[in-house]
N, C-alpha and C. Protein backbone atom coordinates (compact mmCIF):
# COMPACT_ATOMS: atom_id res chain seq x y z
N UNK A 1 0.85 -1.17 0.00
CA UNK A 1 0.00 0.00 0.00
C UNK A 1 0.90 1.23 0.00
N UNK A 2 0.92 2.02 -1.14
CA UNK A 2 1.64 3.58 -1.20
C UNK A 2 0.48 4.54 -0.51
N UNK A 3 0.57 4.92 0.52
CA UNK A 3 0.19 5.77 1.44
C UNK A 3 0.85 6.62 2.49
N UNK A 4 0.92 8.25 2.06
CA UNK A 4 1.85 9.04 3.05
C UNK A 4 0.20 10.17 3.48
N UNK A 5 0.84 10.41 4.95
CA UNK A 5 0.36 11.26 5.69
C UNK A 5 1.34 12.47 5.98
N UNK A 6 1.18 13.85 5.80
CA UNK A 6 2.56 14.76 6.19
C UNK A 6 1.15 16.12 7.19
N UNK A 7 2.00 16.23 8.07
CA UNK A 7 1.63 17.61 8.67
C UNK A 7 2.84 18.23 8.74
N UNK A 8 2.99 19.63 8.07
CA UNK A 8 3.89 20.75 8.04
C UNK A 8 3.52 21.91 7.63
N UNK A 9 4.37 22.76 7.22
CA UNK A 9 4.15 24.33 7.10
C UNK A 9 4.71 24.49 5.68
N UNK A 10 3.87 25.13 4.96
CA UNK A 10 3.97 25.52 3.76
C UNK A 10 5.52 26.37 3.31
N UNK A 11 6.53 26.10 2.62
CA UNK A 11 7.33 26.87 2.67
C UNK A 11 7.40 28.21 1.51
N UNK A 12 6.44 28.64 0.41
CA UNK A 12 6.03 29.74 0.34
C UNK A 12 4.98 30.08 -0.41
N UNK A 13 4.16 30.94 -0.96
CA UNK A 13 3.15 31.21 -1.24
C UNK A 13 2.98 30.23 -2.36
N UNK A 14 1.42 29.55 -2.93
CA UNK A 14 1.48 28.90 -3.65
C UNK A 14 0.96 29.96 -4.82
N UNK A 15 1.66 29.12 -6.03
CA UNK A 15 1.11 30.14 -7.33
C UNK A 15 0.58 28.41 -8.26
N UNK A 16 -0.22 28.68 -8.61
CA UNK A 16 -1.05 27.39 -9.47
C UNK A 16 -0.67 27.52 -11.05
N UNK A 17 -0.54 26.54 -11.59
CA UNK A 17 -0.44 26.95 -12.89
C UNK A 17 -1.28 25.88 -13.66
N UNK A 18 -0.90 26.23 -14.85
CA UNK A 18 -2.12 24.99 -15.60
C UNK A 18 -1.22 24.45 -17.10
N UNK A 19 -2.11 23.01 -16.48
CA UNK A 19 -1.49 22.09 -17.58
C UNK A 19 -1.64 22.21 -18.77
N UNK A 20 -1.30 20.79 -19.99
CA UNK A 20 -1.69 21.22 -21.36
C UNK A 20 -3.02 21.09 -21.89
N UNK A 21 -3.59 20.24 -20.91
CA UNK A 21 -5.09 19.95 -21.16
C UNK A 21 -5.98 20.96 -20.21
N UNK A 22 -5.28 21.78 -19.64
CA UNK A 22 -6.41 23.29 -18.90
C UNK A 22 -6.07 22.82 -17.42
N UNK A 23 -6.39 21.96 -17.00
CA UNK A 23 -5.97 21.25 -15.71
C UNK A 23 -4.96 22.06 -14.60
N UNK A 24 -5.78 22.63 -13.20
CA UNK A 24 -4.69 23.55 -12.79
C UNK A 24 -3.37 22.23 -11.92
N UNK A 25 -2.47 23.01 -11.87
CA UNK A 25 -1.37 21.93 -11.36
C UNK A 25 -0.75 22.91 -10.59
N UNK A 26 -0.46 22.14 -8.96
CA UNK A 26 0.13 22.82 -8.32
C UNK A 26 1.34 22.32 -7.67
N UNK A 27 2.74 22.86 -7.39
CA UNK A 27 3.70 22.21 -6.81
C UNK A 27 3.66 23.20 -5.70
N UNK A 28 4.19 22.32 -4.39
CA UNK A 28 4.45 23.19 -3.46
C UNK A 28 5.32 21.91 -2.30
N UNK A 29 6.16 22.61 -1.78
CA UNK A 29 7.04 22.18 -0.97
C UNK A 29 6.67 22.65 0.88
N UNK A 30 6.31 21.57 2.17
CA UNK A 30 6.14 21.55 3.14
C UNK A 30 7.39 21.38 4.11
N UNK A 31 7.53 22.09 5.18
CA UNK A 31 8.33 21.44 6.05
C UNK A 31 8.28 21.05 7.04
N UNK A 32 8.29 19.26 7.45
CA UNK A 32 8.06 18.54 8.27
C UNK A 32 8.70 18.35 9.43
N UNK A 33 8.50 18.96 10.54
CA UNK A 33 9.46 18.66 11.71
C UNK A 33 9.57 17.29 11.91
N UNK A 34 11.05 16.71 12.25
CA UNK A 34 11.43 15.55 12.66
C UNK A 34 10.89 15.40 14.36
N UNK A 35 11.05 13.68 14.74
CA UNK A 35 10.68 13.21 15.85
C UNK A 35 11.53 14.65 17.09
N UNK A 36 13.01 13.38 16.88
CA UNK A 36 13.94 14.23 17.78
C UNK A 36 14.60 15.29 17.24
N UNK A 37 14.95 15.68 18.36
CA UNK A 37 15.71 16.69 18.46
C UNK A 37 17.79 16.76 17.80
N UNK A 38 18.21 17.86 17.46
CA UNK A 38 19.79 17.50 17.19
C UNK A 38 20.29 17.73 18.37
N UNK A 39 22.06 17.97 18.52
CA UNK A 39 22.44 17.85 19.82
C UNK A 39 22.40 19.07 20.33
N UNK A 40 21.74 20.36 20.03
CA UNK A 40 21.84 21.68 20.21
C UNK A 40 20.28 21.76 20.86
N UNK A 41 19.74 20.34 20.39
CA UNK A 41 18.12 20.92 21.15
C UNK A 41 17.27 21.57 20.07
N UNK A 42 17.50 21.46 19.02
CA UNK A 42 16.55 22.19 17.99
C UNK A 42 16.34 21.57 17.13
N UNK A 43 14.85 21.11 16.75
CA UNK A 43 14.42 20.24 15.88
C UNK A 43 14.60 20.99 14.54
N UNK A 44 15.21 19.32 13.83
CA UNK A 44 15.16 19.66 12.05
C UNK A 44 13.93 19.36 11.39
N UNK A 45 14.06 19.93 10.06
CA UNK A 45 13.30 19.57 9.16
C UNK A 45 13.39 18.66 7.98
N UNK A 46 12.30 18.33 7.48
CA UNK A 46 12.54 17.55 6.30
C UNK A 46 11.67 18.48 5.44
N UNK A 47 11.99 18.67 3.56
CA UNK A 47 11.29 19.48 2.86
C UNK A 47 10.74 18.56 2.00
N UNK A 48 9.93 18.04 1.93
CA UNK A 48 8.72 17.59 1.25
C UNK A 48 8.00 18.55 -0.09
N UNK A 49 8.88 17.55 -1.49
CA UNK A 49 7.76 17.91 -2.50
C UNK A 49 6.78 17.49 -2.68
N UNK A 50 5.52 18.30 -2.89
CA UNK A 50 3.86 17.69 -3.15
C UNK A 50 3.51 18.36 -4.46
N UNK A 51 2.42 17.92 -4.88
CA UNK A 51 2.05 18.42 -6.21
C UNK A 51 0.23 17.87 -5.85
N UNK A 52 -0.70 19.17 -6.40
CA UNK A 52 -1.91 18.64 -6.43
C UNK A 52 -2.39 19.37 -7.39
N UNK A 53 -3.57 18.70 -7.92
CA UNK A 53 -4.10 18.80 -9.12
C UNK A 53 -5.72 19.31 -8.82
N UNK A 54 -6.16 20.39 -10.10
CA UNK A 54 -7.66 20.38 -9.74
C UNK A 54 -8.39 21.12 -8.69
N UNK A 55 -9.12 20.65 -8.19
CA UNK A 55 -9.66 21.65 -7.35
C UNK A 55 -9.22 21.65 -5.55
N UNK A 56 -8.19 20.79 -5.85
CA UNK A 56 -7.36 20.86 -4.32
C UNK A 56 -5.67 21.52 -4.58
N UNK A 57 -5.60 22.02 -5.94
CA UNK A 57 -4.67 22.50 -6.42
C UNK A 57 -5.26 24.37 -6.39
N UNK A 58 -6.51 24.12 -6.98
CA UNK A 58 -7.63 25.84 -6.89
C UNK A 58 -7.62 26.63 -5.34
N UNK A 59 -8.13 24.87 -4.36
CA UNK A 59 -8.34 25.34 -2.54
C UNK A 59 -6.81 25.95 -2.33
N UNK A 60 -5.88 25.28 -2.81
CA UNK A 60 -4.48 26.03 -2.17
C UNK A 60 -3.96 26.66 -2.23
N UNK A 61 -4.10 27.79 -3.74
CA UNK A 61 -4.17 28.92 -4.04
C UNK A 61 -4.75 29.55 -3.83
N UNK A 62 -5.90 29.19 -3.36
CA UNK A 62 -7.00 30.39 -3.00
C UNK A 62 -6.54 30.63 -1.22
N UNK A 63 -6.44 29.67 -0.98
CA UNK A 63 -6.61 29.42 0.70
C UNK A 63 -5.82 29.73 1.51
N UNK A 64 -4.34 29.62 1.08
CA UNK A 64 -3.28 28.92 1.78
C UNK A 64 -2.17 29.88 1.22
N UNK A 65 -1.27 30.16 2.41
CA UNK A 65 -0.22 31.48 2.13
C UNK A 65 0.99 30.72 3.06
N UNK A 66 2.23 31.36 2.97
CA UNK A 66 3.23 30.87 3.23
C UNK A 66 3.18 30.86 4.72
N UNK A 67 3.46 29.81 5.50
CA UNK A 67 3.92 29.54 6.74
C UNK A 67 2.50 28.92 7.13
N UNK A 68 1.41 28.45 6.33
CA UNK A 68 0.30 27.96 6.73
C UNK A 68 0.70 26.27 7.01
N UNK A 69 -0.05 25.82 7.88
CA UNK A 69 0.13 24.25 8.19
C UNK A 69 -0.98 23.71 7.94
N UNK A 70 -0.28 22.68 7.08
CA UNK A 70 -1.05 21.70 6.65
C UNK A 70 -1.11 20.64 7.03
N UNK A 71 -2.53 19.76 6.60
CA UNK A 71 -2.25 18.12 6.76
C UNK A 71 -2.74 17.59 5.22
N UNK A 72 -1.17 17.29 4.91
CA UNK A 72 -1.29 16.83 3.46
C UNK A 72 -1.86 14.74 3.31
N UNK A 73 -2.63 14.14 2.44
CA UNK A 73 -2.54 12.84 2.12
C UNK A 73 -2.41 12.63 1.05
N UNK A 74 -1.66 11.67 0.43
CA UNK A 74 -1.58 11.16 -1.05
C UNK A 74 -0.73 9.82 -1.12
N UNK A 75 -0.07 10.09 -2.59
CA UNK A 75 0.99 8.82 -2.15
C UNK A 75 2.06 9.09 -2.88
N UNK A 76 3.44 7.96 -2.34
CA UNK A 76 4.89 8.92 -3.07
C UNK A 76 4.43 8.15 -4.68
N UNK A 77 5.48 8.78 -4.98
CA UNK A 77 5.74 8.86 -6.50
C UNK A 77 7.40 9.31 -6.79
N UNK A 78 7.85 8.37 -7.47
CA UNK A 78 9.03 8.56 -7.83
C UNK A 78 9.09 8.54 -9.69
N UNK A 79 9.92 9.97 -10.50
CA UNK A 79 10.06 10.17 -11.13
C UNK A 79 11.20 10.81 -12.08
N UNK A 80 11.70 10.15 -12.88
CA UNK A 80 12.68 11.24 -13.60
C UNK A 80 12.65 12.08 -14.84
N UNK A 81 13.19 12.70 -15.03
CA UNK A 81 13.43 13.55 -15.90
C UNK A 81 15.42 13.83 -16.36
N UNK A 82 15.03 14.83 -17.73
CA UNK A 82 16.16 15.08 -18.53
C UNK A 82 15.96 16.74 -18.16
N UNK A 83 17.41 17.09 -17.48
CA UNK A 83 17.18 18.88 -17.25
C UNK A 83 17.80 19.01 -18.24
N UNK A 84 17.54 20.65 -18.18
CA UNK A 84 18.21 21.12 -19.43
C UNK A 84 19.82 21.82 -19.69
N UNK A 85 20.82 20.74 -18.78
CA UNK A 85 22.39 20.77 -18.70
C UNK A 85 22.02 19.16 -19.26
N UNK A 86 21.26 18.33 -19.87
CA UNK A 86 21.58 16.88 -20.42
C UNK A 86 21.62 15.67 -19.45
N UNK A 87 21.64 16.23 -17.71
CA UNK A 87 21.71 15.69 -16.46
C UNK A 87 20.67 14.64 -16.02
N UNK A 88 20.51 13.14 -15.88
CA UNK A 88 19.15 12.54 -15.88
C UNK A 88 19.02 12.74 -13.87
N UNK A 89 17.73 13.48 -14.21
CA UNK A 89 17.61 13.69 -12.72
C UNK A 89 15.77 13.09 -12.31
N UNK A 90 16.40 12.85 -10.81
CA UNK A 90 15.35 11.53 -10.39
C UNK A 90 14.41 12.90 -9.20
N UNK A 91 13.15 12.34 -9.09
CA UNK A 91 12.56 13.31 -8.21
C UNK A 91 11.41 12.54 -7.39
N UNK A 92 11.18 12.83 -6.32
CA UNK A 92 10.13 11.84 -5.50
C UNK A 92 9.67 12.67 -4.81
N UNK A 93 8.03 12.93 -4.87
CA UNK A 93 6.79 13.44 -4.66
C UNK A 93 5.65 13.43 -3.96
N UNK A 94 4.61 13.87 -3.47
CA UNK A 94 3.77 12.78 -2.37
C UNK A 94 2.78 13.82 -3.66
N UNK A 95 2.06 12.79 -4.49
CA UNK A 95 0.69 13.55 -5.25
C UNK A 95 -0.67 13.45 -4.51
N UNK A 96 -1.06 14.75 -3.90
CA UNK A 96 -2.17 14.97 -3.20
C UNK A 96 -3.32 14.20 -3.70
N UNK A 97 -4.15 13.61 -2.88
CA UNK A 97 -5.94 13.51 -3.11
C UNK A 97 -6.29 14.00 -1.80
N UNK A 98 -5.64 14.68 -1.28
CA UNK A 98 -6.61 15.51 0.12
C UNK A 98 -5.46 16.59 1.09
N UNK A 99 -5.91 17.80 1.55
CA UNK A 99 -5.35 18.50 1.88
C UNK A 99 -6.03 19.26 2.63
N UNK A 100 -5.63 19.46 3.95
CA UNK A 100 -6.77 20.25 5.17
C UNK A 100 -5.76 21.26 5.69
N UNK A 101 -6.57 22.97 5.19
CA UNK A 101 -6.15 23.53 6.41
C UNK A 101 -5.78 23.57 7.29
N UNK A 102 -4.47 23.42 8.15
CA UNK A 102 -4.99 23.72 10.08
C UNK A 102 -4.52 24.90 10.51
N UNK A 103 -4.45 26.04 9.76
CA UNK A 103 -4.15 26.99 10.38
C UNK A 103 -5.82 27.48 10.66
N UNK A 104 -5.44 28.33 11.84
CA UNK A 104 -7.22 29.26 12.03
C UNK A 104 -7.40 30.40 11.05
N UNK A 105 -8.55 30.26 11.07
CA UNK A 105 -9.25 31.18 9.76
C UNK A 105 -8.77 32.18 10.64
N UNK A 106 -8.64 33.57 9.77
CA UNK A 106 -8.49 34.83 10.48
C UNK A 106 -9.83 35.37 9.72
N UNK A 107 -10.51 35.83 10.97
CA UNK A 107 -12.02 36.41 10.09
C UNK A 107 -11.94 37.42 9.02
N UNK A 108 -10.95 38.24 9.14
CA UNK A 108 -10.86 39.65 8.09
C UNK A 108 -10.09 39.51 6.67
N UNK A 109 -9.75 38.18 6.87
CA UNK A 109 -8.90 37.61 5.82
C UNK A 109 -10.46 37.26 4.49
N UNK A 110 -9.98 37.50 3.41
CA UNK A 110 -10.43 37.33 2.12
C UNK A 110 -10.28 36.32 1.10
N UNK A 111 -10.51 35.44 0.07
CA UNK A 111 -10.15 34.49 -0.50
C UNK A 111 -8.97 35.56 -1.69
N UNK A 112 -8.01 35.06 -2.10
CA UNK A 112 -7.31 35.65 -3.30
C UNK A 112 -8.39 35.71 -4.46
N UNK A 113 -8.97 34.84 -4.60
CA UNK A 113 -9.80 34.96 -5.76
C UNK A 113 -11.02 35.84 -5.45
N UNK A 114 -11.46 37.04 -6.17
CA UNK A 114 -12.79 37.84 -5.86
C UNK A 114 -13.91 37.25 -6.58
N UNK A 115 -13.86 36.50 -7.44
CA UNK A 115 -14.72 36.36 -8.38
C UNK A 115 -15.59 35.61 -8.28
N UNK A 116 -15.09 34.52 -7.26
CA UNK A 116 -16.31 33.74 -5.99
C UNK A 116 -17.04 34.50 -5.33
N UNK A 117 -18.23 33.45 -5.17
CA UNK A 117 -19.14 34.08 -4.37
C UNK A 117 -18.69 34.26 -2.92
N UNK A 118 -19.00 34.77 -1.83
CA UNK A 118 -18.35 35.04 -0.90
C UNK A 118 -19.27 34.11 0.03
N UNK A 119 -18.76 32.98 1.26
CA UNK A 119 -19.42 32.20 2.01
C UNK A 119 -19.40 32.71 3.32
N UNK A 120 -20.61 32.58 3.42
CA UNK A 120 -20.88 33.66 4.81
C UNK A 120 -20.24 32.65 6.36
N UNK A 121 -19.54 32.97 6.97
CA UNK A 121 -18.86 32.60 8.19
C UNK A 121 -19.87 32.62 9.41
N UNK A 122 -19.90 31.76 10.46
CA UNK A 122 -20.08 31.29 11.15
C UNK A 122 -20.02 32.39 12.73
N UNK A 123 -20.21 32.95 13.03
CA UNK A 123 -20.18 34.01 14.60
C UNK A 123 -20.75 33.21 15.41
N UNK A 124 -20.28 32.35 16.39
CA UNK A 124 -20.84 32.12 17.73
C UNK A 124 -20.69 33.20 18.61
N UNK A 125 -22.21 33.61 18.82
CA UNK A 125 -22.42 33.99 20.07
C UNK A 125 -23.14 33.71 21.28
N UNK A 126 -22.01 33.35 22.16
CA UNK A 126 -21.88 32.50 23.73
C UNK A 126 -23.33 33.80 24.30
N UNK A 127 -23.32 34.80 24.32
CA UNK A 127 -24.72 35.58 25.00
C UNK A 127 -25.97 35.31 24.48
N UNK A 128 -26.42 34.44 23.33
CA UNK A 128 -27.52 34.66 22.93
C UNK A 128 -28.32 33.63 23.04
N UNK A 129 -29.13 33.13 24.02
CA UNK A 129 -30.02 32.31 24.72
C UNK A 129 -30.60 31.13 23.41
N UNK A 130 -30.67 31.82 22.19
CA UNK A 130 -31.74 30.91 21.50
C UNK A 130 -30.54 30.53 20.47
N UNK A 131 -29.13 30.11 20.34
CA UNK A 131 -28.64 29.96 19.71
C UNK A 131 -27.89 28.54 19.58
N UNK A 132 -27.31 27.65 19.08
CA UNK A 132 -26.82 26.42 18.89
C UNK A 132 -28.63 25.25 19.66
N UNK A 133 -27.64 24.67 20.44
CA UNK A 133 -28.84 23.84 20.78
C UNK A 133 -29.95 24.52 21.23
N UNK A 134 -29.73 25.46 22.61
CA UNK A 134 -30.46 26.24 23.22
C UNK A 134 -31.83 26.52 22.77
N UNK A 135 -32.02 26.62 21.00
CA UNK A 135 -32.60 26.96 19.87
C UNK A 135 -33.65 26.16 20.17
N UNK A 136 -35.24 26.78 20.62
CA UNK A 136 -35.93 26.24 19.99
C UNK A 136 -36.59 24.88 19.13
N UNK A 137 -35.90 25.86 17.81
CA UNK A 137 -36.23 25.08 16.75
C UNK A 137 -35.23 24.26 16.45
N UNK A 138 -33.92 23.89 17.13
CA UNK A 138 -33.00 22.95 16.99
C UNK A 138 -33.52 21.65 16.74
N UNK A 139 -32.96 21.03 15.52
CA UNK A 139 -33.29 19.68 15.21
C UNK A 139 -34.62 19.50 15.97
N UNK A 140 -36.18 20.27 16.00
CA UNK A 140 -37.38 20.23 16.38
C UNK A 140 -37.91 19.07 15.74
N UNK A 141 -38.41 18.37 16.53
CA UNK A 141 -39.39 16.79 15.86
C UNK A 141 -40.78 17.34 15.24
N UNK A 142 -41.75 17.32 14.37
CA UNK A 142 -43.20 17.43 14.15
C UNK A 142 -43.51 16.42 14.68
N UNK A 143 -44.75 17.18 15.27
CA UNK A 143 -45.83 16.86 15.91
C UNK A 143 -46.48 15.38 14.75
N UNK A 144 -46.75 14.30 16.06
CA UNK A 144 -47.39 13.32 15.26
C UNK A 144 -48.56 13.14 14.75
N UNK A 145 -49.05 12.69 13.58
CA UNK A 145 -50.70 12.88 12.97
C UNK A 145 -51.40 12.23 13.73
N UNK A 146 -51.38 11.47 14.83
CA UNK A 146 -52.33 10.69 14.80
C UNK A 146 -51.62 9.73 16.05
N UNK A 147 -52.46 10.76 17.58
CA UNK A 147 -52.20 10.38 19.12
C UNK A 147 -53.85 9.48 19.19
N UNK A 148 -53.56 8.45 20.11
CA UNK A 148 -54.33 7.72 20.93
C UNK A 148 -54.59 8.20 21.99
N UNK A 149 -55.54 8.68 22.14
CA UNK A 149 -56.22 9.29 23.12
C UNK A 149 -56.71 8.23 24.66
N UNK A 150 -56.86 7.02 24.25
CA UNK A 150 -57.46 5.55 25.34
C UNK A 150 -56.28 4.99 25.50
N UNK A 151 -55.00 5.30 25.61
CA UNK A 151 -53.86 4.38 25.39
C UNK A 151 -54.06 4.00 27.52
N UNK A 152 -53.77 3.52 27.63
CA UNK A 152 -53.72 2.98 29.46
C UNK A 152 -51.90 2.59 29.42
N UNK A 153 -51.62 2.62 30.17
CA UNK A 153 -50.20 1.75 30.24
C UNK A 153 -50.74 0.29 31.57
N UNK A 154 -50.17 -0.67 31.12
CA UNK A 154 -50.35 -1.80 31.52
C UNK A 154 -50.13 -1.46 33.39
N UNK A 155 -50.91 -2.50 34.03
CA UNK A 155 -50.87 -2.11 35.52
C UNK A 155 -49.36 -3.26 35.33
N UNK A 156 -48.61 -2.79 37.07
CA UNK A 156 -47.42 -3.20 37.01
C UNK A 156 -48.03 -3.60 38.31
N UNK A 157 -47.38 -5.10 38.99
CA UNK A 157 -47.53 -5.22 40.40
C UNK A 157 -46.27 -4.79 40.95
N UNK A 158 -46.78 -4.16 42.39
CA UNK A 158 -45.84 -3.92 43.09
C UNK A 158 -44.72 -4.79 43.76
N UNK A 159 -45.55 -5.93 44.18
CA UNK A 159 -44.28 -7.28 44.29
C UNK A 159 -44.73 -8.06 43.85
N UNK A 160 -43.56 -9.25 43.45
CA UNK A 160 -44.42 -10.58 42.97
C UNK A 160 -44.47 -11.58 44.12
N UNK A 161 -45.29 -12.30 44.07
CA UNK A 161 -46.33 -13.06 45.05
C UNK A 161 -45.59 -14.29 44.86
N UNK A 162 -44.89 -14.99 45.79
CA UNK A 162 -44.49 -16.44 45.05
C UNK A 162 -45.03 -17.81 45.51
N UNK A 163 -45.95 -17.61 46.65
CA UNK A 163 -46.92 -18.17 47.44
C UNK A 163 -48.08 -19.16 46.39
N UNK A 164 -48.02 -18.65 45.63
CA UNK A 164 -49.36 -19.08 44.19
C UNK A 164 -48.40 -19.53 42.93
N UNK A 165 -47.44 -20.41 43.34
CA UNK A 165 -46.84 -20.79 42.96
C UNK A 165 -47.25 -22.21 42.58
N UNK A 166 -48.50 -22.51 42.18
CA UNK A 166 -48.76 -23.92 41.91
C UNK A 166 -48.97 -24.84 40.55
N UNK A 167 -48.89 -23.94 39.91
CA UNK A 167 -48.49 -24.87 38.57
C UNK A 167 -47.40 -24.69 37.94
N UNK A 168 -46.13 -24.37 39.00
CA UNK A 168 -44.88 -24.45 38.26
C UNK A 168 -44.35 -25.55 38.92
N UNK A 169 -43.76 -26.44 38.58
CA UNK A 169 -43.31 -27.55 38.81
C UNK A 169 -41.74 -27.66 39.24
N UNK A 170 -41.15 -28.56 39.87
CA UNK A 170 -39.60 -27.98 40.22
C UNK A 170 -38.87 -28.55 39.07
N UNK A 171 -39.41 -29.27 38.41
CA UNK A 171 -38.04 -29.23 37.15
C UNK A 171 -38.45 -28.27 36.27
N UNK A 172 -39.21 -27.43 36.09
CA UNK A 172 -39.62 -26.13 35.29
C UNK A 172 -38.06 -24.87 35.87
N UNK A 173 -37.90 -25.42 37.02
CA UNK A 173 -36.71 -24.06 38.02
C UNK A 173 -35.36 -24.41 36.92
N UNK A 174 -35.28 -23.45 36.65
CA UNK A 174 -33.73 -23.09 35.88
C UNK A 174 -32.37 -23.53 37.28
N UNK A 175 -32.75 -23.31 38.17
CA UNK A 175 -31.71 -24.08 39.18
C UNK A 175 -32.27 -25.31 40.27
């Protein structure tokens, strides 16, 4: 199974570009803090190339600015190429199918792109009595068509009687 998981920090702004078939394509490089520590006490990094395609290539240009942390998934990919000194050079990749924010939204912040519609954000407010569950009409059930008005609930005895015990037989006793 080729499966990588990376959480790191974007190392700089992403710019998207597009393929030969229209297709946006994005490269961008993360940096992954290691477990331990070196002998100075200061954790290294590892720089991680990723590449995503499409509309998780669109979210990361629109979304996502340098020093943002991510949680990247995909899988490696190893590839070469011919540069242009004649040099055969080898390159290994993690190609996205999923990519989550974790930095916090900053509310005053804007998408790069204007040309979207704009999605209206979320304000909890902790003072306002009728709000989240508190609400009323929160996940409210309708009323059922059609109550029984004669329903009784069954009488319950208060103890059971074991005295009138005469047509149970002793090999009927579970012990």
């Amino acid at each position: 199974m080729n499966r990588v998981s990376l959480v790191g920090r974007i190392t700089r702004d992403p710019e998207v570009r597009f393929g030969q078939s229209g297709n946006s394509v994005l490269g961008f490089t993360i940096a992954v803090d290691r477990a331990q520590r070196d002998a100075n006490g200061q954790r290294q990094a590892d720089f991680i190339n990723c590449v995503a395609f499409g509309q998780i290539a669109d979210f990361i240009s629109r979304y996502v600015k340098k020093g943002y942390m991510l949680a990247v998934g995909g899988r490696l990919q190893t590839r070469s190429y011919q540069g242009a000194d004649g040099q055969q050079r080898n390159v290994t990749e993690v190609l996205c199918d999923s990519v989550e924010n974790l930095t916090p939204r900053d509310p005053n912040s804007q998408p790069q792109n204007d040309n979207q519609p704009q999605q209206r954000q979320y304000q909890p407010n902790y003072n306002n009595p009728n709000q989240g569950y508190n609400n009323p009409t929160y996940q409210q059930q309708p009323e059922p068509q059609y109550r029984p008005q004669n329903l009784q609930k069954p009488a319950q005895p208060d103890s059971f009687d074991v005295s009138d015990s005469s047509d149970v037989a002793d090999d009927d006793l579970p012990f």
